[in-house]
C-alpha atoms as a PDB file:
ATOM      1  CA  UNK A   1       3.168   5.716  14.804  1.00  0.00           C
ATOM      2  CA  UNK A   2       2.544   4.077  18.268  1.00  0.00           C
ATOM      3  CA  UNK A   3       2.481   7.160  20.279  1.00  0.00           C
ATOM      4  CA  UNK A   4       0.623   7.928  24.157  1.00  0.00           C
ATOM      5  CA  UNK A   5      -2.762   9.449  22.576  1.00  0.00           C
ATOM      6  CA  UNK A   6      -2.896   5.363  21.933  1.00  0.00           C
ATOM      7  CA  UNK A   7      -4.311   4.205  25.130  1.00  0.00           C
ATOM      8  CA  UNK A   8      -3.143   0.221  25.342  1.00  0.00           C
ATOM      9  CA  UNK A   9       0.442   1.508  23.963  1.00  0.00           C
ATOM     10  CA  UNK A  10       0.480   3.775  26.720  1.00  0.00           C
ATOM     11  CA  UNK A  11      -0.819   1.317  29.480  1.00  0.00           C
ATOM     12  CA  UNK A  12       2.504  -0.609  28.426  1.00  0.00           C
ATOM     13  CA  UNK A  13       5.285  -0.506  30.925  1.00  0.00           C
ATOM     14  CA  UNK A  14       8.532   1.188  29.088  1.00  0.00           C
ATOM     15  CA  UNK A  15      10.322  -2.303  27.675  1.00  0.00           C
ATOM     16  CA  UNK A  16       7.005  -3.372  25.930  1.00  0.00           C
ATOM     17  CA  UNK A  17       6.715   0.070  24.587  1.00  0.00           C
ATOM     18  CA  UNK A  18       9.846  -0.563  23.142  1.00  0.00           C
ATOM     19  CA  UNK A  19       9.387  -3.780  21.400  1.00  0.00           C
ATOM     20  CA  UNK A  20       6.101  -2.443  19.900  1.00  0.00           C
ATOM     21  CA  UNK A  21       7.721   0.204  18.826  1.00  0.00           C
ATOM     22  CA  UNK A  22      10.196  -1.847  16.900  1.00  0.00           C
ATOM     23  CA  UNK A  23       7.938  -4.104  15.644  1.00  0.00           C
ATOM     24  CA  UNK A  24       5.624  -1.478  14.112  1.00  0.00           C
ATOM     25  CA  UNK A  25       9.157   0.017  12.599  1.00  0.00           C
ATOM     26  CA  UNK A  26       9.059  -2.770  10.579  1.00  0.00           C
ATOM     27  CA  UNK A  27       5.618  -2.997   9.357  1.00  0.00           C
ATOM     28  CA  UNK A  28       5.843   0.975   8.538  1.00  0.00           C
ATOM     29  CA  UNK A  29       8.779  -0.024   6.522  1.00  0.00           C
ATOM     30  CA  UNK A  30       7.402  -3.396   4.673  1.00  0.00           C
ATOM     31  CA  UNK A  31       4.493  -1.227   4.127  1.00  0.00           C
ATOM     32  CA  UNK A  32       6.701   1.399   2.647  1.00  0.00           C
ATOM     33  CA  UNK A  33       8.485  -1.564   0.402  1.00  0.00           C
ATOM     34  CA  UNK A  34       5.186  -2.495  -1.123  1.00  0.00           C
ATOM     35  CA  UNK A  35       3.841   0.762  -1.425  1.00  0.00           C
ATOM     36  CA  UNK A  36       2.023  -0.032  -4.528  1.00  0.00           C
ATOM     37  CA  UNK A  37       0.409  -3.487  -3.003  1.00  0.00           C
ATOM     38  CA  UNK A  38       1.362  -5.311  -6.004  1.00  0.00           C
ATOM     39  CA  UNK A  39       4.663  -7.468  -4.586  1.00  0.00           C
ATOM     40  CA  UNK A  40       7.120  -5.636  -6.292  1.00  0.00           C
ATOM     41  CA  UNK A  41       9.966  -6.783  -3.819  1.00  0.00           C
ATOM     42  CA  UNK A  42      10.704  -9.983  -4.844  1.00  0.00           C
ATOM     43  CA  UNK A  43      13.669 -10.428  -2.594  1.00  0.00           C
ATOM     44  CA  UNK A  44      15.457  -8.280   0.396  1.00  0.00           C
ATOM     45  CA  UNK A  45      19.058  -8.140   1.554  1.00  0.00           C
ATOM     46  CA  UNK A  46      19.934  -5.653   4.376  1.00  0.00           C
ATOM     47  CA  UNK A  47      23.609  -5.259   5.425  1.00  0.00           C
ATOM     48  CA  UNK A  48      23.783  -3.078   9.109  1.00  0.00           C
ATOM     49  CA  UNK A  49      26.608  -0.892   9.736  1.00  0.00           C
ATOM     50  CA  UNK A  50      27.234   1.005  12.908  1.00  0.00           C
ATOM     51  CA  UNK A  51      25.818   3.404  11.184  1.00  0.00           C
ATOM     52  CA  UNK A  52      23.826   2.246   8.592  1.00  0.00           C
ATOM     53  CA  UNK A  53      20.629   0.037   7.504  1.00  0.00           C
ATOM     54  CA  UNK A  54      21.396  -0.817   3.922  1.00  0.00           C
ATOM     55  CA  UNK A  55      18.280  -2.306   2.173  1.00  0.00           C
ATOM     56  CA  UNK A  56      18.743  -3.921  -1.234  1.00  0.00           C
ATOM     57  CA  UNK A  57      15.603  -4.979  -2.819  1.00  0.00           C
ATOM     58  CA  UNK A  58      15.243  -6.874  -5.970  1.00  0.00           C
ATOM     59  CA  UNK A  59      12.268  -5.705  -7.944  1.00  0.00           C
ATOM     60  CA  UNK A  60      10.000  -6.629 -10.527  1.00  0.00           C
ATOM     61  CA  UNK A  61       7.748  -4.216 -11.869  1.00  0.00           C
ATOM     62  CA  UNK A  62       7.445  -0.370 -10.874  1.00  0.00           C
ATOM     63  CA  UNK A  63       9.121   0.665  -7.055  1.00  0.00           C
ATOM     64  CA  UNK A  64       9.273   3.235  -5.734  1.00  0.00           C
ATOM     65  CA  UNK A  65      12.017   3.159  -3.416  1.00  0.00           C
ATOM     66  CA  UNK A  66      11.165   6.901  -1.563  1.00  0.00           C
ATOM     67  CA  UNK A  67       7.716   5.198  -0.412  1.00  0.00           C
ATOM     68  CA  UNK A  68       9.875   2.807   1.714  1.00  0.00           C
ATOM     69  CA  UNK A  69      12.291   6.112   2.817  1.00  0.00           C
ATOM     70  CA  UNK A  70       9.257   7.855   3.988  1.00  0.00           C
ATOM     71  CA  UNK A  71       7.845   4.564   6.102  1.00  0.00           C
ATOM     72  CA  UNK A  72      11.793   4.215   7.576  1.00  0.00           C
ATOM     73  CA  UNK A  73      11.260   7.067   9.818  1.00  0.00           C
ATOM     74  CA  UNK A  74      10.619   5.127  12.715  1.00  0.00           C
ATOM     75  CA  UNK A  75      13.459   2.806  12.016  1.00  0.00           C
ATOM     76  CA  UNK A  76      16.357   5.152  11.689  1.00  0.00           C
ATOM     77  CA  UNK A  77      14.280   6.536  15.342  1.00  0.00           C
ATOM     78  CA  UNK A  78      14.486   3.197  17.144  1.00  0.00           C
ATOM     79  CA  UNK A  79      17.533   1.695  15.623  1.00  0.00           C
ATOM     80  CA  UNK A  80      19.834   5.273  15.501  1.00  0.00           C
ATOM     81  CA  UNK A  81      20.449   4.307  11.859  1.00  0.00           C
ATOM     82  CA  UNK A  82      19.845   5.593   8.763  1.00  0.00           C
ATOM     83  CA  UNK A  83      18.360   3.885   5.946  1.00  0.00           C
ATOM     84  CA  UNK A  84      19.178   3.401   2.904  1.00  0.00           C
ATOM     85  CA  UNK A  85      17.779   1.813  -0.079  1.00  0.00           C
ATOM     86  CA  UNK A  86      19.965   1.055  -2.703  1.00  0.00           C
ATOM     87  CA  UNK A  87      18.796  -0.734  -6.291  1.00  0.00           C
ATOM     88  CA  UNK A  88      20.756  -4.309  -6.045  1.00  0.00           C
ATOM     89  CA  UNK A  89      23.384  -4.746  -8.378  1.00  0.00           C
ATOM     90  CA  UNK A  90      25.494  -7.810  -6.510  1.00  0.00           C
ATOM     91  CA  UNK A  91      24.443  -9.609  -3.756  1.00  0.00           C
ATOM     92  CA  UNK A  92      26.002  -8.305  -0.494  1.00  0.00           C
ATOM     93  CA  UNK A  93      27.405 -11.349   0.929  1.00  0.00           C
ATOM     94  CA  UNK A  94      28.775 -12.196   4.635  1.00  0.00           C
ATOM     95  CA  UNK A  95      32.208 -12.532   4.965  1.00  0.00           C
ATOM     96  CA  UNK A  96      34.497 -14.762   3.236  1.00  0.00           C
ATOM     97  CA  UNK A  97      35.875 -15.829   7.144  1.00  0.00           C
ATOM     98  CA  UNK A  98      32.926 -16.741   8.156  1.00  0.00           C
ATOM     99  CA  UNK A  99      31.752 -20.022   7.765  1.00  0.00           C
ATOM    100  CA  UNK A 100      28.009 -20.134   8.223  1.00  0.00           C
ATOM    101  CA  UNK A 101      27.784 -23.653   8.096  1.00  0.00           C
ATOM    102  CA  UNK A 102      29.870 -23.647  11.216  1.00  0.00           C
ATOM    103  CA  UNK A 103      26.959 -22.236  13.728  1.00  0.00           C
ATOM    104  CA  UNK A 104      24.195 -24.498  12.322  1.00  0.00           C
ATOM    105  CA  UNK A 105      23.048 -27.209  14.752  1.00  0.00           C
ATOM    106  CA  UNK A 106      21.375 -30.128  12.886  1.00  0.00           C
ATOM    107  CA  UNK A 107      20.627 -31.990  15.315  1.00  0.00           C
ATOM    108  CA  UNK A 108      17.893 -29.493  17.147  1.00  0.00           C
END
């Protein structure tokens, strides 16, 4: 974990520190995912709650989903959620009023 005793992370003013520290959340936690190195995550869907980071992976293979709770440490730390990994039975799915064709621009 990015930490002081790291002397470039601790050059970095306090917003950079931040964003690192985020961004290494994630690697800790796609790390965690693929604990095995073999690509057992096929797919990912995460729903947030104000409370919550709900991670539903679809799997092929052996996963072990407490490999990705240990690496989420961080996350719940930055983010002041907990995560959860749940084995996906149904898609979890915006929704139903919102249109998400509706906030696409096409012409970008």
């Amino acid at each position: 974990m990015p930490g002081q005793c790291h002397k470039y992370y601790a050059k970095l003013d306090a917003e950079s520190r931040y964003y690192v520290k985020k961004l290494a959340a994630l690697l800790r936690l796609a790390e965690g995912l693929d604990g095995n190195h073999r690509g057992s995550v096929t797919d990912l869907s995460c729903h947030i709650t104000e409370d919550n980071i709900v991670l539903c992976p679809e799997t092929e293979g052996v996963f072990n989903p407490q490999k990705a709770i240990v690496k989420a440490d961080l996350l719940e730390d930055v983010l002041g959620r907990k995560v959860i990994i749940m084995e996906r039975l149904e898609p979890i799915l915006p929704s139903t009023e919102i249109e998400l064709g509706d906030h696409l621009d096409y012409n970008a």
